[in-house]
C-alpha atoms as a PDB file:
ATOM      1  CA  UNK A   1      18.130  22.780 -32.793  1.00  0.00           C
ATOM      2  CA  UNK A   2      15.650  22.992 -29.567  1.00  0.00           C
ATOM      3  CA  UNK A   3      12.129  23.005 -31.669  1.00  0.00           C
ATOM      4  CA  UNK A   4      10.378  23.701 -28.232  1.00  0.00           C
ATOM      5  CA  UNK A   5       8.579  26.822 -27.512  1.00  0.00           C
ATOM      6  CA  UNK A   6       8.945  29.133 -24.603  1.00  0.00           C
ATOM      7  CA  UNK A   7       5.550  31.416 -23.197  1.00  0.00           C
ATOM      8  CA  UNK A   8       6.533  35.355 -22.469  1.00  0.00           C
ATOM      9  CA  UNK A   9       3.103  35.188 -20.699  1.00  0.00           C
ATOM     10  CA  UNK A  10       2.872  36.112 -17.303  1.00  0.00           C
ATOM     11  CA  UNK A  11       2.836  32.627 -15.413  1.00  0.00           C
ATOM     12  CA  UNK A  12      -0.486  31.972 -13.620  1.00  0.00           C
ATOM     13  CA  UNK A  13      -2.171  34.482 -15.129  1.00  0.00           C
ATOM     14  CA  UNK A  14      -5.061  34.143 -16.546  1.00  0.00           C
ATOM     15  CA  UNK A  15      -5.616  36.118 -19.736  1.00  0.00           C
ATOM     16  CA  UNK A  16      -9.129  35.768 -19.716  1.00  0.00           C
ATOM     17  CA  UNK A  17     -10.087  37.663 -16.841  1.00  0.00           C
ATOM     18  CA  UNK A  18     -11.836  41.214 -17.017  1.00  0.00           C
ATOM     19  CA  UNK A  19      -8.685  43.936 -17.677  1.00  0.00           C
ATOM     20  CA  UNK A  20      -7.340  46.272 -19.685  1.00  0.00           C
ATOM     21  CA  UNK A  21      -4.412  44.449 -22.428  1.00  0.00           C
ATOM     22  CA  UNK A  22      -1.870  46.218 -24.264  1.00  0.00           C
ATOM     23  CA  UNK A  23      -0.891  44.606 -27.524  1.00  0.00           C
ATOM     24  CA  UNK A  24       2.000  44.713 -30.327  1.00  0.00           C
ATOM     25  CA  UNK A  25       1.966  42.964 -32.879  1.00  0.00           C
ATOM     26  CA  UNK A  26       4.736  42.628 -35.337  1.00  0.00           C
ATOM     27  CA  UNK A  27       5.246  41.842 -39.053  1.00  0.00           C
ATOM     28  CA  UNK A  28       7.441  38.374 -39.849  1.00  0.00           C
ATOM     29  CA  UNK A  29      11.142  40.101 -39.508  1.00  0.00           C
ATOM     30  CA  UNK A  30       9.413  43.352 -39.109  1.00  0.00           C
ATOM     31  CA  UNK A  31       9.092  43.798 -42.426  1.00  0.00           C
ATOM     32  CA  UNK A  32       7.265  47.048 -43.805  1.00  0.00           C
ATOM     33  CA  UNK A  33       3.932  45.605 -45.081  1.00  0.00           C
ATOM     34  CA  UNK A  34       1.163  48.464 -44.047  1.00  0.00           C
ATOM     35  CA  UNK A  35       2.516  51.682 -45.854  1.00  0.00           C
ATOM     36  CA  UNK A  36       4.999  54.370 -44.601  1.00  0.00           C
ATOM     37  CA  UNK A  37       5.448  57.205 -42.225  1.00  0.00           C
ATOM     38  CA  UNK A  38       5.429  60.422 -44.316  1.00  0.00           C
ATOM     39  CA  UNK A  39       5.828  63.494 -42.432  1.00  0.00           C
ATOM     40  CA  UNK A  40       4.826  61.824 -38.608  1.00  0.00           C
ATOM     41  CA  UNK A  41       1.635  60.342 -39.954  1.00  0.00           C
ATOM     42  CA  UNK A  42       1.404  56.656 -40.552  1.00  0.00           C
ATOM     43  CA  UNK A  43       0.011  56.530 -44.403  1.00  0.00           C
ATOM     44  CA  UNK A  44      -1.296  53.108 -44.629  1.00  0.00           C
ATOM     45  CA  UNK A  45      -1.162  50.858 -47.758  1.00  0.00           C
ATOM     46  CA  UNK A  46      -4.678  48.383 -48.772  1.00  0.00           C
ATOM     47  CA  UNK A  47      -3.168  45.793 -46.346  1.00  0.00           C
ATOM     48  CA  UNK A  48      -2.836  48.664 -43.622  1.00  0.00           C
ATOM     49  CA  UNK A  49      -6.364  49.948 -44.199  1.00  0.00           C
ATOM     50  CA  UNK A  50      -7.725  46.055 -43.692  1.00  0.00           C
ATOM     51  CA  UNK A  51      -5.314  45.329 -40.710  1.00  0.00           C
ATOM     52  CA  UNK A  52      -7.469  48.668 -39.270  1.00  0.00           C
ATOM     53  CA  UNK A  53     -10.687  47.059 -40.235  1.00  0.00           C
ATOM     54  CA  UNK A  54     -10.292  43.834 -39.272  1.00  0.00           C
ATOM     55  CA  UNK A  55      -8.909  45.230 -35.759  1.00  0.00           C
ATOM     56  CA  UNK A  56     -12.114  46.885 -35.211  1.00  0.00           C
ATOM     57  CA  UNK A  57     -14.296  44.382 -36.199  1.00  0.00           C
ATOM     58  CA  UNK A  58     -12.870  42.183 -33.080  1.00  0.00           C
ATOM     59  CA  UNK A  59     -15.839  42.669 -30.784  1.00  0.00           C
ATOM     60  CA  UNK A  60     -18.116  41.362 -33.596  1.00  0.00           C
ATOM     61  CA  UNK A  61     -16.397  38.044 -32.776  1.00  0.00           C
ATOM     62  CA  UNK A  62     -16.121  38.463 -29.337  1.00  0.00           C
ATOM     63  CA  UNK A  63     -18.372  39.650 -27.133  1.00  0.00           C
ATOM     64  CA  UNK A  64     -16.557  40.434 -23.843  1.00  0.00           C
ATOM     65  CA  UNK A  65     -14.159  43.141 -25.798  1.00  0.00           C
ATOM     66  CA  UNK A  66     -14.116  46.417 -26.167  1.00  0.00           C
ATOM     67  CA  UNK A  67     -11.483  48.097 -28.209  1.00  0.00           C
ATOM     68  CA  UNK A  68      -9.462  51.371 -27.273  1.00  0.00           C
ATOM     69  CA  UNK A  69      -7.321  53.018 -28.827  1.00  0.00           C
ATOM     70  CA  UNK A  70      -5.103  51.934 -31.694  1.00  0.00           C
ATOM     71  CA  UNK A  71      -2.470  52.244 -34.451  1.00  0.00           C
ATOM     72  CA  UNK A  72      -1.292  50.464 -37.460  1.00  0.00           C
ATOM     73  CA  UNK A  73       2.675  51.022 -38.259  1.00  0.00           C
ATOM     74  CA  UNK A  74       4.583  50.216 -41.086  1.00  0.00           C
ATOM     75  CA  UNK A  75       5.425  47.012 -39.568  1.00  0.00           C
ATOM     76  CA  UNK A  76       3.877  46.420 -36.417  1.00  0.00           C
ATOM     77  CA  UNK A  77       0.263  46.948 -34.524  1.00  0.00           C
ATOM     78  CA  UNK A  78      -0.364  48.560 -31.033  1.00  0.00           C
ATOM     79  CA  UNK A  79      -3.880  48.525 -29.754  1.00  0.00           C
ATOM     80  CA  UNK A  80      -5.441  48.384 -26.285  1.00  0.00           C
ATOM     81  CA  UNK A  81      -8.298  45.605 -25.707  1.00  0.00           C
ATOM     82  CA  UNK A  82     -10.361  45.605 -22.830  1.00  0.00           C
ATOM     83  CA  UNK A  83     -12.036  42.709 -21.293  1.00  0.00           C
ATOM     84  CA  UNK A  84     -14.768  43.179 -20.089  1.00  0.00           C
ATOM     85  CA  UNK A  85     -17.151  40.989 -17.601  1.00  0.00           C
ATOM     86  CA  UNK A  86     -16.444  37.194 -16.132  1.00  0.00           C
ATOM     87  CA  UNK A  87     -15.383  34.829 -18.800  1.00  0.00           C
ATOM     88  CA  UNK A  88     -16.171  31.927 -17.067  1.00  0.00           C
ATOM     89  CA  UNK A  89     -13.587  29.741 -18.764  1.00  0.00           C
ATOM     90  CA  UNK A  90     -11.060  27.284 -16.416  1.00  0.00           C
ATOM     91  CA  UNK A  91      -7.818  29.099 -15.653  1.00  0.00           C
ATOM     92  CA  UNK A  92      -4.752  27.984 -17.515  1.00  0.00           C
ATOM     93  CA  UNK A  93      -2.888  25.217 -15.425  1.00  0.00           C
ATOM     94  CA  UNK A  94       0.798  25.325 -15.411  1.00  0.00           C
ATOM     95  CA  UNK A  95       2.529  23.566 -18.383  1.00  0.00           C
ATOM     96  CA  UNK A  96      -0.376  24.033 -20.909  1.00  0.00           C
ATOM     97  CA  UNK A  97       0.890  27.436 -21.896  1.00  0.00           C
ATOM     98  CA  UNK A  98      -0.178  26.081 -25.507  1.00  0.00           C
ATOM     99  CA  UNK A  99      -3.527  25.628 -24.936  1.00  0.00           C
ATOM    100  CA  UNK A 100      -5.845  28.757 -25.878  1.00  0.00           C
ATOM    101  CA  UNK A 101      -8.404  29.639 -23.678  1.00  0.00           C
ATOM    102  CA  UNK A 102     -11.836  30.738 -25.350  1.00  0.00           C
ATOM    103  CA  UNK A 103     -12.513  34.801 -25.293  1.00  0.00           C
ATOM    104  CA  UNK A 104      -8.768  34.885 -23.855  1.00  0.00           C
ATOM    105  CA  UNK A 105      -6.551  37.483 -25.494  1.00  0.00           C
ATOM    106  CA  UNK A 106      -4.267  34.466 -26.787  1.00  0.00           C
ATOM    107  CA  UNK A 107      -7.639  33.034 -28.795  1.00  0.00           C
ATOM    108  CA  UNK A 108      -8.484  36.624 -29.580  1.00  0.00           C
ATOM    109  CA  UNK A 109      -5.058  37.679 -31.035  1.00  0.00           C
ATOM    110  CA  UNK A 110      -4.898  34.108 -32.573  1.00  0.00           C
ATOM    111  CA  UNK A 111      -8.383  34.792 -34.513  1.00  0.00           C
ATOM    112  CA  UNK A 112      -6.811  38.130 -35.624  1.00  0.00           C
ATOM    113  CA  UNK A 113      -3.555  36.577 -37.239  1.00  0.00           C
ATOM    114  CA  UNK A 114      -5.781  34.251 -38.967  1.00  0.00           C
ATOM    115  CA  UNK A 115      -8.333  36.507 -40.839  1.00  0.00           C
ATOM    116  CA  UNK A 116      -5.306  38.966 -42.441  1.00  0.00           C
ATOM    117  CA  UNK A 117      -3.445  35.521 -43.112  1.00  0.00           C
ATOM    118  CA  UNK A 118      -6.541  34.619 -44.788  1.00  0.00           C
ATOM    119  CA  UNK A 119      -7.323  37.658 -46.003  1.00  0.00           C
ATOM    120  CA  UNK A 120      -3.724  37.743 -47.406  1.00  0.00           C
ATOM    121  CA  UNK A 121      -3.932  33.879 -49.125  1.00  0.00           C
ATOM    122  CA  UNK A 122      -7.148  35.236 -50.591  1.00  0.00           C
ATOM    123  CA  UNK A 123      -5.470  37.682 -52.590  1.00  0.00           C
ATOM    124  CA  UNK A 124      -2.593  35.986 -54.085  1.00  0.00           C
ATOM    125  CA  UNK A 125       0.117  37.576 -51.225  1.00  0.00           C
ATOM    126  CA  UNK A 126       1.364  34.005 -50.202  1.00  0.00           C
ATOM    127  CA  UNK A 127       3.760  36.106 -47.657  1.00  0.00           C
ATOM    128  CA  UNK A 128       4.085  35.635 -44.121  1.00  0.00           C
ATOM    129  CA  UNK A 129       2.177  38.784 -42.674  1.00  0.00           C
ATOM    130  CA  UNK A 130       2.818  38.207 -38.955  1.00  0.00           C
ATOM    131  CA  UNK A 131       5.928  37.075 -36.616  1.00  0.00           C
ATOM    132  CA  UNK A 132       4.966  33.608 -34.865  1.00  0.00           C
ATOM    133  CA  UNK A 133       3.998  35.671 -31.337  1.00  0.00           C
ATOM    134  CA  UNK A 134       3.076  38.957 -30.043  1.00  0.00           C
ATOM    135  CA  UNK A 135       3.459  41.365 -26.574  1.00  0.00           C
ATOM    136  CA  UNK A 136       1.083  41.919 -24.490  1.00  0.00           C
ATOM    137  CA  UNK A 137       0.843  43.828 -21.586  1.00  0.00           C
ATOM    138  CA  UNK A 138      -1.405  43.564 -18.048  1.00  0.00           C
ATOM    139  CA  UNK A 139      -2.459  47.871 -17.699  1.00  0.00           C
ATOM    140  CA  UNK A 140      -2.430  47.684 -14.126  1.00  0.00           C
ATOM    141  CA  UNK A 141      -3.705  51.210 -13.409  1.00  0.00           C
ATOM    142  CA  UNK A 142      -5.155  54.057 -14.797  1.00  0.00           C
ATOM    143  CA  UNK A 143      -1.872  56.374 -14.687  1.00  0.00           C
ATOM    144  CA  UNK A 144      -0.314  53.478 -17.139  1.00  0.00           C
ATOM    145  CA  UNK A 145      -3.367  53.347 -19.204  1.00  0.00           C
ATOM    146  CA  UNK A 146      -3.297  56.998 -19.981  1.00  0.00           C
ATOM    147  CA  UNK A 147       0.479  56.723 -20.259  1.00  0.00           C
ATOM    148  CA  UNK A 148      -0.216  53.811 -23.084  1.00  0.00           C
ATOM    149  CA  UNK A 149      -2.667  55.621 -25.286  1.00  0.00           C
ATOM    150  CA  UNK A 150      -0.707  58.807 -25.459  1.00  0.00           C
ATOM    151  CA  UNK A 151       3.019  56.706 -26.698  1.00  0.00           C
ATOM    152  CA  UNK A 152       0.127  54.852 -29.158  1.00  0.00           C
ATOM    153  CA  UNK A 153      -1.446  58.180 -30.270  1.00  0.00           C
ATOM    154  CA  UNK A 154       2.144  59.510 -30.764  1.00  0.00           C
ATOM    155  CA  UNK A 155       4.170  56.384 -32.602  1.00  0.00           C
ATOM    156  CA  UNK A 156       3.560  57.850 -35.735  1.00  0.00           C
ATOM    157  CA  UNK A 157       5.542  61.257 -34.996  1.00  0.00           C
ATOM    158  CA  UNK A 158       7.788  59.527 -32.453  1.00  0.00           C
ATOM    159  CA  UNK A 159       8.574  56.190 -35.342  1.00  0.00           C
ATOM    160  CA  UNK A 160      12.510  57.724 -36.238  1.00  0.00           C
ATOM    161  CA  UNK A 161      12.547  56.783 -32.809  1.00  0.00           C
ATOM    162  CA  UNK A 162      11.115  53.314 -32.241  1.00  0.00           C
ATOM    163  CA  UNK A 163      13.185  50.491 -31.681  1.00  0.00           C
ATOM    164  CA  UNK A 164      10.426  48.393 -33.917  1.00  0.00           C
ATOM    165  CA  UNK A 165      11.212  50.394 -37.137  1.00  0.00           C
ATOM    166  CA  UNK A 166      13.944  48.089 -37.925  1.00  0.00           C
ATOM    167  CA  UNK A 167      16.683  51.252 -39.266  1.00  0.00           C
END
């Protein structure tokens, strides 16, 4: 069995610089863990309601994000972060993919995991929350970035749909 892990990043790119990121983020085999989808609205379970809180509380940890729009699923996050200003961290250098760059969205994503993982161990759910990685995506322009927020905005209504729901 090859143990060794493979980066879906973007190679030479460095995720800390100032740009608009669009992340999913899904559940260990995409397991329903955040409530349901009752008539086209996402009704979110305890866990759901604290995945939304501690999404928005990311730019209390980090100072050069902004958040945008966002949803929680029954098994999987989308959300738009925004980095904003110069980092001022080194660039990643070709076969580190491992290492995390401070204020990059790999550390930010990483802190995120943690504190619902935490969260989770706190409160007797010893499950796995989240799958071992996540997608992200460069918003290179402002037609995408409108594009983006409207298919988050409508996942909900559009979930019967989505290849994530795991039918």
């Amino acid at each position: 069995m090859d143990h060794h892990r493979h980066t879906i990043r973007l190679k030479d790119f460095d995720y800390s610089e100032s740009g608009y990121y669009f992340i999913t983020i899904c559940t260990k085999d995409r397991e329903y863990l955040f409530g349901d989808i009752v008539d086209e609205r996402m009704n979110l379970n305890q866990l759901g309601n604290i995945i939304g809180e501690f999404w928005q509380n990311i730019p209390n940890h980090f100072s050069a994000v902004e958040l945008n729009k966002f949803v929680v699923m029954p098994n999987h996050i989308h959300g738009i972060i925004h980095i904003v200003g110069v980092q001022n961290f080194e660039p990643l250098q070709a076969n580190t993919y491992q290492h995390i760059i401070p204020g990059s969205i790999g550390s930010i994503i990483r802190s995120f995991k943690s504190e619902v993982t935490k969260y989770n161990r706190r409160n007797n759910n010893k499950q796995t929350t989240w799958q071992r990685n996540f997608w992200e995506h460069v918003i290179r322009n402002e037609r995408e970035y409108y594009q983006i927020q409207k298919y988050i905005k409508d996942n909900p209504k559009n979930w019967d749909k989505d290849k994530l729901c795991n039918k």
